[in-house]
Protein backbone atom coordinates (compact mmCIF):
# COMPACT_ATOMS: atom_id res chain seq x y z
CA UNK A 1 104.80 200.51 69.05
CA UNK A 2 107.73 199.24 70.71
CA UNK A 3 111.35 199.42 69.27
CA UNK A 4 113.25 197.35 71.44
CA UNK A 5 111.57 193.73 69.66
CA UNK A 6 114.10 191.67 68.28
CA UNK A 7 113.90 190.61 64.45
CA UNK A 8 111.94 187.25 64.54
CA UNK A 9 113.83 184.31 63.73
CA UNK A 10 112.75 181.97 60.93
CA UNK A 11 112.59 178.91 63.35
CA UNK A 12 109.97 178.74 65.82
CA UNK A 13 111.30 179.69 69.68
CA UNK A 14 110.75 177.88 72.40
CA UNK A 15 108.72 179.22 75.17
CA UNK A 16 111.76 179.70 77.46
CA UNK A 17 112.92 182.38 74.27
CA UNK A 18 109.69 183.82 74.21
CA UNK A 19 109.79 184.81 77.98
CA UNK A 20 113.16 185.84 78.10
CA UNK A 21 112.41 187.85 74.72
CA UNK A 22 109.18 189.46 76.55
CA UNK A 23 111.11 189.84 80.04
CA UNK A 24 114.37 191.98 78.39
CA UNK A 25 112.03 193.77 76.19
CA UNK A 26 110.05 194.71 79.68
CA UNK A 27 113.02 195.63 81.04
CA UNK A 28 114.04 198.03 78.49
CA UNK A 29 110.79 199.73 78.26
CA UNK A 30 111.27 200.07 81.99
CA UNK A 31 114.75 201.48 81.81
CA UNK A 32 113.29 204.33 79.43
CA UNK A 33 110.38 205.42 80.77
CA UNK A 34 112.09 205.60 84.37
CA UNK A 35 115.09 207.79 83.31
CA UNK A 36 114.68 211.67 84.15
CA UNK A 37 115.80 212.71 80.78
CA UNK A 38 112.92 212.94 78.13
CA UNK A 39 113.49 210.61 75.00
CA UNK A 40 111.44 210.47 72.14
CA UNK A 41 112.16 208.70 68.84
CA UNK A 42 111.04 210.54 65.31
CA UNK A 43 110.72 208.56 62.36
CA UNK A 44 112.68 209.55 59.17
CA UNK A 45 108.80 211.44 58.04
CA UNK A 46 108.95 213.33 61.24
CA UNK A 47 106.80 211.28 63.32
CA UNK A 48 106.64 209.98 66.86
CA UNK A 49 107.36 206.98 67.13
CA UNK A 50 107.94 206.37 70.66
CA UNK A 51 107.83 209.06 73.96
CA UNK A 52 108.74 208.21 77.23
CA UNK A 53 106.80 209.58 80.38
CA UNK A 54 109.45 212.54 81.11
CA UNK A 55 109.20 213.92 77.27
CA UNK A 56 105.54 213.54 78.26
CA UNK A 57 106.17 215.95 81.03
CA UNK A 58 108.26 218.50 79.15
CA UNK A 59 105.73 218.87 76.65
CA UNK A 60 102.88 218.66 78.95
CA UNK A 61 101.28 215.81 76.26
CA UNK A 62 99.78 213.05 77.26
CA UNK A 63 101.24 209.85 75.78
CA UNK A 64 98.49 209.41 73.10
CA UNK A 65 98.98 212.63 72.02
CA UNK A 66 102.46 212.12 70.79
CA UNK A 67 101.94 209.08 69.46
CA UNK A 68 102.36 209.02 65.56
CA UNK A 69 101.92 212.93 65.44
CA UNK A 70 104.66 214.75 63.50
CA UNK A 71 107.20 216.21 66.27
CA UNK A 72 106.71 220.16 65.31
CA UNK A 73 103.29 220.19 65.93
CA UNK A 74 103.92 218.94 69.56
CA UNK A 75 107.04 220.37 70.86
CA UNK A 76 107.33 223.80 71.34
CA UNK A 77 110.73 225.16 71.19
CA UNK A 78 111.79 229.06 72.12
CA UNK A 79 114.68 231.04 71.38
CA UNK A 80 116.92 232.97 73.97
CA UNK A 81 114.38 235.84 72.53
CA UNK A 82 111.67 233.71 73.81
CA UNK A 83 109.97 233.22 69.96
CA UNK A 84 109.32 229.76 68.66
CA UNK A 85 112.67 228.69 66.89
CA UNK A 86 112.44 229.30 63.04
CA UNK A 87 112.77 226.26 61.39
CA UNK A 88 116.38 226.65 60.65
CA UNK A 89 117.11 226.73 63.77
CA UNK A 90 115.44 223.84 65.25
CA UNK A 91 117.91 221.00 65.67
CA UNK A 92 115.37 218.37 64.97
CA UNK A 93 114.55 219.63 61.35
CA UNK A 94 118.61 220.37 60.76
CA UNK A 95 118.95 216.80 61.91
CA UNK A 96 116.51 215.40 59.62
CA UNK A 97 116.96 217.45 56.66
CA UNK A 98 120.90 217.69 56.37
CA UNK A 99 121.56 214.80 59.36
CA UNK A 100 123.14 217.52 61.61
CA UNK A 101 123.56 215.51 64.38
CA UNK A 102 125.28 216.70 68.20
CA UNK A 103 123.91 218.57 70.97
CA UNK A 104 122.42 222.33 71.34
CA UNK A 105 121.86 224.50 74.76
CA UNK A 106 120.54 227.75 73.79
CA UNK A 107 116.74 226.38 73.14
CA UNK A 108 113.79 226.29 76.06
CA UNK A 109 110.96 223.50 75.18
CA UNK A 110 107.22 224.98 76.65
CA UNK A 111 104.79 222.05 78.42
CA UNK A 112 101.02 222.57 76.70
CA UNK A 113 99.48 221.75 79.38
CA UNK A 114 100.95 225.09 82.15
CA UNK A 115 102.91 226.89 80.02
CA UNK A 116 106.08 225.76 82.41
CA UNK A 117 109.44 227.58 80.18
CA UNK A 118 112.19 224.28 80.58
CA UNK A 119 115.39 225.84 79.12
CA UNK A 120 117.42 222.34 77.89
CA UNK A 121 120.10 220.44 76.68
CA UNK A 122 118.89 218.86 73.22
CA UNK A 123 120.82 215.72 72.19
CA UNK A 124 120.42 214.06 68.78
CA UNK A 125 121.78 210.39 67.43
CA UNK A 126 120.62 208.77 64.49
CA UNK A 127 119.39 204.80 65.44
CA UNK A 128 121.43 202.12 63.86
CA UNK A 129 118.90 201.51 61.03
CA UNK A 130 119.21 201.18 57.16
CA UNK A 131 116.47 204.45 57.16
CA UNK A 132 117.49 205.82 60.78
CA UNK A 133 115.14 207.26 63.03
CA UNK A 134 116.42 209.97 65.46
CA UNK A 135 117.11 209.55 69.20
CA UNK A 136 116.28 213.32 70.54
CA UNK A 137 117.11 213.67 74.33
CA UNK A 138 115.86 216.85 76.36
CA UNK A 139 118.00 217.28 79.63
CA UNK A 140 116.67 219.94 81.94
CA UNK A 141 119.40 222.21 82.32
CA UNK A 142 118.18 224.97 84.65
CA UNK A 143 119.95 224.28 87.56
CA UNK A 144 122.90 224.10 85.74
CA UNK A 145 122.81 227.32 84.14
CA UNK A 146 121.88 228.97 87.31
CA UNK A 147 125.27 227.62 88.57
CA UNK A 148 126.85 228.87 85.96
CA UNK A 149 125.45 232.05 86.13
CA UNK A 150 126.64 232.27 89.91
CA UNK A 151 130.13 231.11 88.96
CA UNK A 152 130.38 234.11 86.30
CA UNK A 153 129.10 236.62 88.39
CA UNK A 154 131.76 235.61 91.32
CA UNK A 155 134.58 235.57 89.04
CA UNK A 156 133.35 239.04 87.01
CA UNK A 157 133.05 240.59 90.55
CA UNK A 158 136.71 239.00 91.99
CA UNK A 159 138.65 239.66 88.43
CA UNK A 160 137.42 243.46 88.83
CA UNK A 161 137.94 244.07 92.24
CA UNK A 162 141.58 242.35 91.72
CA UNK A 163 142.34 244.03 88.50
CA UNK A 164 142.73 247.56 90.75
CA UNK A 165 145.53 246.21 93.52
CA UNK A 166 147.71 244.70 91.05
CA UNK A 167 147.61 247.53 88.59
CA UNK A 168 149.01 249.56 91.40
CA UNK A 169 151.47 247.03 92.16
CA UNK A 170 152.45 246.82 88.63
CA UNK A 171 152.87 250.75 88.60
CA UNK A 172 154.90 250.87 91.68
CA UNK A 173 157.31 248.07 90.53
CA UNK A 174 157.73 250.09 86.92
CA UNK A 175 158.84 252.98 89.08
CA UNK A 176 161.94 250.72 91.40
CA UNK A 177 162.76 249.74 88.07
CA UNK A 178 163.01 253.25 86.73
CA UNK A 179 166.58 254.53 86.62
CA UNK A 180 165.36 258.38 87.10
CA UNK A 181 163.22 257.40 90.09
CA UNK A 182 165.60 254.77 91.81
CA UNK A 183 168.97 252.94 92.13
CA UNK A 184 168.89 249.00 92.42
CA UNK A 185 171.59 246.59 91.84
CA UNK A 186 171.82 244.51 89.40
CA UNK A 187 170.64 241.51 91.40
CA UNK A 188 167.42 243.48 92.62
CA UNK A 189 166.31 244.43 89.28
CA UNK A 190 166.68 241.24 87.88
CA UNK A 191 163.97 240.27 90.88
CA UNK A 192 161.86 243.60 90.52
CA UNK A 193 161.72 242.06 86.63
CA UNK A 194 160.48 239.06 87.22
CA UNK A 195 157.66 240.44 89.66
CA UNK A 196 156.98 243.12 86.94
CA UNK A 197 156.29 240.14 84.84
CA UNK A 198 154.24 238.39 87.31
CA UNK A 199 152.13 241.40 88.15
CA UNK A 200 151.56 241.60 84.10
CA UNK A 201 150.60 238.05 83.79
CA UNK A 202 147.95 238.27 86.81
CA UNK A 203 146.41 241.86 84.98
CA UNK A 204 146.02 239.92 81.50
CA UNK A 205 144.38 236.95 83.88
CA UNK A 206 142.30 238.73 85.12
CA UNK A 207 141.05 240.98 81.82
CA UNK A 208 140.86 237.51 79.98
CA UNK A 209 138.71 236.50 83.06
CA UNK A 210 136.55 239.96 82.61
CA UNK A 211 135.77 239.03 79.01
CA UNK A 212 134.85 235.70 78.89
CA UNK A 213 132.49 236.25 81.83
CA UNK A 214 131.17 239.16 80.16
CA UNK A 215 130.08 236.99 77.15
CA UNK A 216 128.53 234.47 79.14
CA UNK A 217 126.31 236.37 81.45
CA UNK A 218 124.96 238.18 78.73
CA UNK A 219 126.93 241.22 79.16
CA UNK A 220 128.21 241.62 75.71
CA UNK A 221 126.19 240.56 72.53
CA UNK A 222 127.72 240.48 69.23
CA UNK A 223 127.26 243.08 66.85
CA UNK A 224 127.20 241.59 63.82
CA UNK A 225 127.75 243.03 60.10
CA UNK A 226 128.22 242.27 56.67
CA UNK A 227 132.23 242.36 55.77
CA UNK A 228 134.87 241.87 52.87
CA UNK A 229 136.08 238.62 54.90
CA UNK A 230 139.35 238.46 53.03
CA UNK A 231 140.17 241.90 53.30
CA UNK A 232 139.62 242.00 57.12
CA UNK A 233 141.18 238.99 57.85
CA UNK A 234 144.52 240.07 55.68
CA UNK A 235 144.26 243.47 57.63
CA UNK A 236 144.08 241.78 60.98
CA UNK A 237 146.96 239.19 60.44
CA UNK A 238 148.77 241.78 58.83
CA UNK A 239 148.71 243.41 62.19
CA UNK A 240 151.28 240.77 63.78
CA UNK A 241 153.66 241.02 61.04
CA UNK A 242 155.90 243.11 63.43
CA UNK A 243 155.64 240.49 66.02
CA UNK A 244 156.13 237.43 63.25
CA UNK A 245 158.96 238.72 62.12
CA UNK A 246 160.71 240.18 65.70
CA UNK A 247 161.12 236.36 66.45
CA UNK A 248 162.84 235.67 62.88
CA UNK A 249 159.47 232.93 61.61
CA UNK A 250 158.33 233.47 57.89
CA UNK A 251 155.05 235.06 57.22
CA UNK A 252 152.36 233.97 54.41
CA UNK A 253 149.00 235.32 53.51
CA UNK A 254 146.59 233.03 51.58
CA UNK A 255 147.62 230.16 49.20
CA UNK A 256 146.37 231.41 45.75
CA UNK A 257 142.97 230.07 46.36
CA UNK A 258 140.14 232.49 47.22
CA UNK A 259 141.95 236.18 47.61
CA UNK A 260 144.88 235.52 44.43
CA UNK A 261 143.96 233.51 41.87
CA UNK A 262 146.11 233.60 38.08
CA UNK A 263 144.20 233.05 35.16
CA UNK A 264 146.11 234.18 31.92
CA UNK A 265 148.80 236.20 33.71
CA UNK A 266 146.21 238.16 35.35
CA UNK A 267 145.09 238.26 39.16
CA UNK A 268 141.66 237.66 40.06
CA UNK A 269 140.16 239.17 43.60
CA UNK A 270 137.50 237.21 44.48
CA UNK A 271 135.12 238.72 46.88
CA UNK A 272 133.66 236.22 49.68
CA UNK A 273 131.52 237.98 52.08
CA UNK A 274 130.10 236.98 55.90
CA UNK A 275 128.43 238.60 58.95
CA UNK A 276 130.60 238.39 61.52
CA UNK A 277 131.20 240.70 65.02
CA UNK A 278 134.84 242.95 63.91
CA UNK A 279 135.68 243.06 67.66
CA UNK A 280 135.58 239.35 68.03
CA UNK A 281 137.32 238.59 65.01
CA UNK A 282 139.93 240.95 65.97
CA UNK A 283 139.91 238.99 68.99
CA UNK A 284 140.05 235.32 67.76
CA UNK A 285 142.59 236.20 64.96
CA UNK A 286 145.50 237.72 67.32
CA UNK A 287 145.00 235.05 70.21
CA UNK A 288 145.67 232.38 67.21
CA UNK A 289 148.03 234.03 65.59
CA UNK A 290 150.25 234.82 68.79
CA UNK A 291 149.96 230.82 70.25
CA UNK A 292 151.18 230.28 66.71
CA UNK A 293 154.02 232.52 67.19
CA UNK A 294 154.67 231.84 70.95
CA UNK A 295 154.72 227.75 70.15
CA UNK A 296 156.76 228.10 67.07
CA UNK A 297 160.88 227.81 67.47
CA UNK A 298 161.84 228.53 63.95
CA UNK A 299 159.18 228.28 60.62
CA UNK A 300 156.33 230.23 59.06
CA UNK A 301 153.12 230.69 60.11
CA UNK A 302 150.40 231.24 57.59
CA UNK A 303 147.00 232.67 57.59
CA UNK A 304 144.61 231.52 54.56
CA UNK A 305 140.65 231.94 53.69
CA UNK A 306 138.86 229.61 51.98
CA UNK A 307 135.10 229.20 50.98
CA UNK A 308 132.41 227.20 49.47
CA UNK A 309 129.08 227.75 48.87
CA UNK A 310 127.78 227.66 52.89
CA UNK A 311 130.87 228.67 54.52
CA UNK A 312 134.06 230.64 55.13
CA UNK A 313 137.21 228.55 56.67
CA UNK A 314 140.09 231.12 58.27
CA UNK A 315 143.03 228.92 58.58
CA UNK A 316 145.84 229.85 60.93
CA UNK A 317 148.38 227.46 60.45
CA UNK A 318 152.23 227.05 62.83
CA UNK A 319 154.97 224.91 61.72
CA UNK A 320 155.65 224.91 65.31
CA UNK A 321 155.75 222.43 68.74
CA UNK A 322 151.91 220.68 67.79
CA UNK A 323 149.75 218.87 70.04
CA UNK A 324 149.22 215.38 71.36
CA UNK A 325 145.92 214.02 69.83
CA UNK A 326 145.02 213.05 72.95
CA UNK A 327 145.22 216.73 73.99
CA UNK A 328 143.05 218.14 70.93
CA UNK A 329 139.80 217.80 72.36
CA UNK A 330 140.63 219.60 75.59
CA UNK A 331 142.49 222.45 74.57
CA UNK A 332 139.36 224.41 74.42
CA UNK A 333 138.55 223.96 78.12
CA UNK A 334 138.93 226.62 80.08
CA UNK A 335 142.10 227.07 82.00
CA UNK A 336 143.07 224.38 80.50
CA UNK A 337 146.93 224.05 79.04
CA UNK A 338 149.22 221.63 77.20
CA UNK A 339 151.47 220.07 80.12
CA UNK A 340 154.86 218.64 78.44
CA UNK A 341 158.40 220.15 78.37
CA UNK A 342 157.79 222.21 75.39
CA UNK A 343 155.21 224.21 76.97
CA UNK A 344 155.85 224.53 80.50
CA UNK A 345 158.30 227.60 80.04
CA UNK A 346 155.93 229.11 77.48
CA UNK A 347 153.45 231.86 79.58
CA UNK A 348 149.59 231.50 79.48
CA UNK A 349 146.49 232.17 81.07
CA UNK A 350 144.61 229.20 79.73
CA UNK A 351 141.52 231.30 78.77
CA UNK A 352 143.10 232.00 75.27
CA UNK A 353 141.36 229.02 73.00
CA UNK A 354 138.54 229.20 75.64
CA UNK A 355 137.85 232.78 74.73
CA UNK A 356 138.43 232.15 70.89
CA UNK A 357 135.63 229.28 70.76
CA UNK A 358 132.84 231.72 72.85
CA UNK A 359 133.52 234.52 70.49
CA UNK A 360 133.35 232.40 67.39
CA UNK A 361 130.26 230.48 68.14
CA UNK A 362 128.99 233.50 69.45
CA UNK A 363 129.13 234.28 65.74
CA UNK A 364 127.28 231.15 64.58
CA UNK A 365 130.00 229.43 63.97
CA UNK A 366 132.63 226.99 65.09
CA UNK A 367 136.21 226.12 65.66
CA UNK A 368 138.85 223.18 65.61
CA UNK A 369 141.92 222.09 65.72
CA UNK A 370 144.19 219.60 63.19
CA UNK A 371 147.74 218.99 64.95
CA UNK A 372 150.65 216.93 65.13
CA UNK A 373 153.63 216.58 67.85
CA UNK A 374 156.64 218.38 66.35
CA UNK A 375 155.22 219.08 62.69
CA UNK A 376 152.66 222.19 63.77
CA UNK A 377 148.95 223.05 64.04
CA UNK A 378 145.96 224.39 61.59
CA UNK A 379 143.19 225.93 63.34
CA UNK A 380 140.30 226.49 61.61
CA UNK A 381 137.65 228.95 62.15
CA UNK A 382 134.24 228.17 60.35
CA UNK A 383 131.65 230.76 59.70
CA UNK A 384 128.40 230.83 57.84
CA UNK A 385 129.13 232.90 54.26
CA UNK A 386 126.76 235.24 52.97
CA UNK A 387 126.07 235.62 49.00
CA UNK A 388 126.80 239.38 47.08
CA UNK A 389 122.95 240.65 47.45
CA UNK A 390 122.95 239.95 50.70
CA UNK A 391 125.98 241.46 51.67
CA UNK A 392 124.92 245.10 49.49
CA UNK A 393 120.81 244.34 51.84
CA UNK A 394 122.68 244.07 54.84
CA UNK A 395 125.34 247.25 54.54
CA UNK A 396 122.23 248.97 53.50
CA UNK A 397 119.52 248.43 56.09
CA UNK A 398 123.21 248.77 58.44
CA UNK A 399 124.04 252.06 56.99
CA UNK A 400 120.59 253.32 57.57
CA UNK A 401 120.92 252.36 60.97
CA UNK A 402 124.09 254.04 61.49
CA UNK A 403 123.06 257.50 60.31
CA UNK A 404 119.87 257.41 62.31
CA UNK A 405 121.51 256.51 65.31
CA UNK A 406 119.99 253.31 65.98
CA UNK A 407 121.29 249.77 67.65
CA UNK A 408 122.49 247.61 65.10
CA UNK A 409 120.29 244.45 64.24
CA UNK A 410 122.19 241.01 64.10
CA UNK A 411 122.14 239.05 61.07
């Protein structure tokens, strides 16, 4: 069955229509089955409606063997463990169920016919029908992570072998400035200063560099466990109270509507639990928290938790510089920075946001931003929540783990 017919008109076409009809229908049938990337089209049931010859090849199907079949009993999809992906993780059923549409790169796709491991880029888009069908496009992405992988290794190896030299340089430069140790003018400090705070600025490049590599060459896994996500948030943020308040900015913990709630004069606590990596948090929380600081003149800044059913928002909000819209969808790019007057005499490495958004969806979850020039920014972190008996299962089988010594399992 084709799906690139046109609706029939009511009147009857001439043959000239007909042919031209036939020949751009020819032509896109063409188009698609000469492409590299493998398309397939699933009906709203789960079926097959269409397959074009690379899917064919990823799957290691013949055509007629995809035709009409339902999608899960043909394409095999693997973890990063290399186990077929449960069904909540398989971005066709999330799309179909709960329309979660986008793209996911963590998945490999196995052809029936030799057993050939593809790992792939898996892009999903609804059709522009009343009932929509579902556009899935598998990209081949080996190559590409293969370059990435050399890329992460060359900057791991250069950031440590770097990291030595300029700690020394650093050290020496702390001793010329040293009163006890030596006697410089007033003119040469001010210059051994400014290299002190050069050298300091390359050391925190380079760490930044050393952890975001380490994350994406598999290096360093998340450890994730159950946690009072309120109370370690409010413990975290609390941490940069000194530095909040050291640059004269108001400070504000929650808004009243998870952590303190009044009902009849009385304060309610309401526990809101989540699995999430402590280390990481730590992590994303202070890099937010300090850009909020460092790109806010005069204000508050204001960290709040909020949760539904499904999920846990931490909000860390500025009343600071903001950001261009046109900037907001790049500031997560590595080495990436806001370029206008505001910012160009604020200090960076560029890897800040970069590192916050690998060590949040590193914990299954996912982060934006909400911004406006000269009225502040929200970030929001979202990650998944977990209900009370889950929480007490997972500090359990965790605790047991703990006291026998044993790695921890990730929720």
């Amino acid at each position: 069955m084709s799906l690139w017919k046109k609706a029939k008109k009511v009147e009857t076409p001439a043959p000239e229509q007909n042919t031209n009809s036939q020949s751009r229908q020819d032509l896109n049938e063409l188009v698609l089955q000469s492409i590299r990337e493998g398309v397939i089209i699933v009906s709203p049931n789960g079926n097959i409606r269409l397959a074009n010859q690379a899917a064919c090849e990823l799957t290691g199907r013949a055509p007629s063997e995809l035709d009409g079949v339902y999608y899960d009993s043909v394409i095999n999809l693997l973890d990063e463990t290399g186990n077929r992906v449960s069904e909540g993780r398989n971005p066709i059923n999330n799309a179909l169920k709960n329309k979660e549409y986008g793209e996911v790169r963590d998945l490999n796709i196995v052809a029936a016919d030799n057993n050939k491991n593809t790992p792939v880029s898996i892009i999903i888009t609804p059709t522009r029908e009343e009932n929509p069908s579902l556009v899935v496009t598998f990209r081949d992405i080996a190559r590409e992570l293969k370059e990435e992988r050399e890329r992460s290794e060359f900057i791991s190896t250069a950031s440590h072998e770097m990291r030595t030299p300029v700690a020394s340089i650093e050290g020496y430069l702390g001793l010329a400035m040293n009163p006890s140790t030596a006697t410089v003018d007033d003119r040469g400090m001010d210059y051994l200063k400014k290299a002190h705070e050069a050298s300091q600025h390359l050391g925190r490049l380079f760490q930044d560099l050393l952890d975001t590599t380490k994350l994406d060459d598999g290096q360093m896994k998340p450890q994730l466990e159950p946690v009072d996500i309120v109370a370690l948030v409010k413990s975290i943020a609390d941490g940069q109270i000194p530095n909040i308040t050291a640059k004269g900015l108001g400070y504000q913990f929650g808004s009243g509507s998870v952590d303190q709630q009044l009902s009849g004069g009385k304060r309610i606590d309401q526990l809101i639990y989540a699995s999430v990596d402590k280390d990481f948090l730590h992590e994303v929380l202070n890099n937010l928290i300090e850009n909020a600081i460092k790109y806010t003149p005069a204000g508050w800044v204001t960290v709040n938790v909020r949760a539904d059913n499904y999920n846990v928002q931490i909000i860390v909000e500025d009343t600071g510089i903001g950001v261009a819209r046109s900037e907001l969808s790049h500031i997560f790019q590595k080495f990436y920075r806001v370029d206008n007057r505001d910012t160009r005499e604020i200090g960076g490495t560029g890897l800040g946001l970069y590192l916050v958004q690998q060590r949040v969806e590193a914990m299954n979850g996912r982060v934006w931003a909400e911004s406006e020039l000269g009225k502040g920014t929200r970030f929001i972190v979202m990650l998944p929540r977990i209900g009370e008996e889950a929480y007490r299962q997972q500090r359990f089988y965790l605790d047991n783990q703990q006291a026998q010594g044993l790695e921890n399992i990730d929720f």
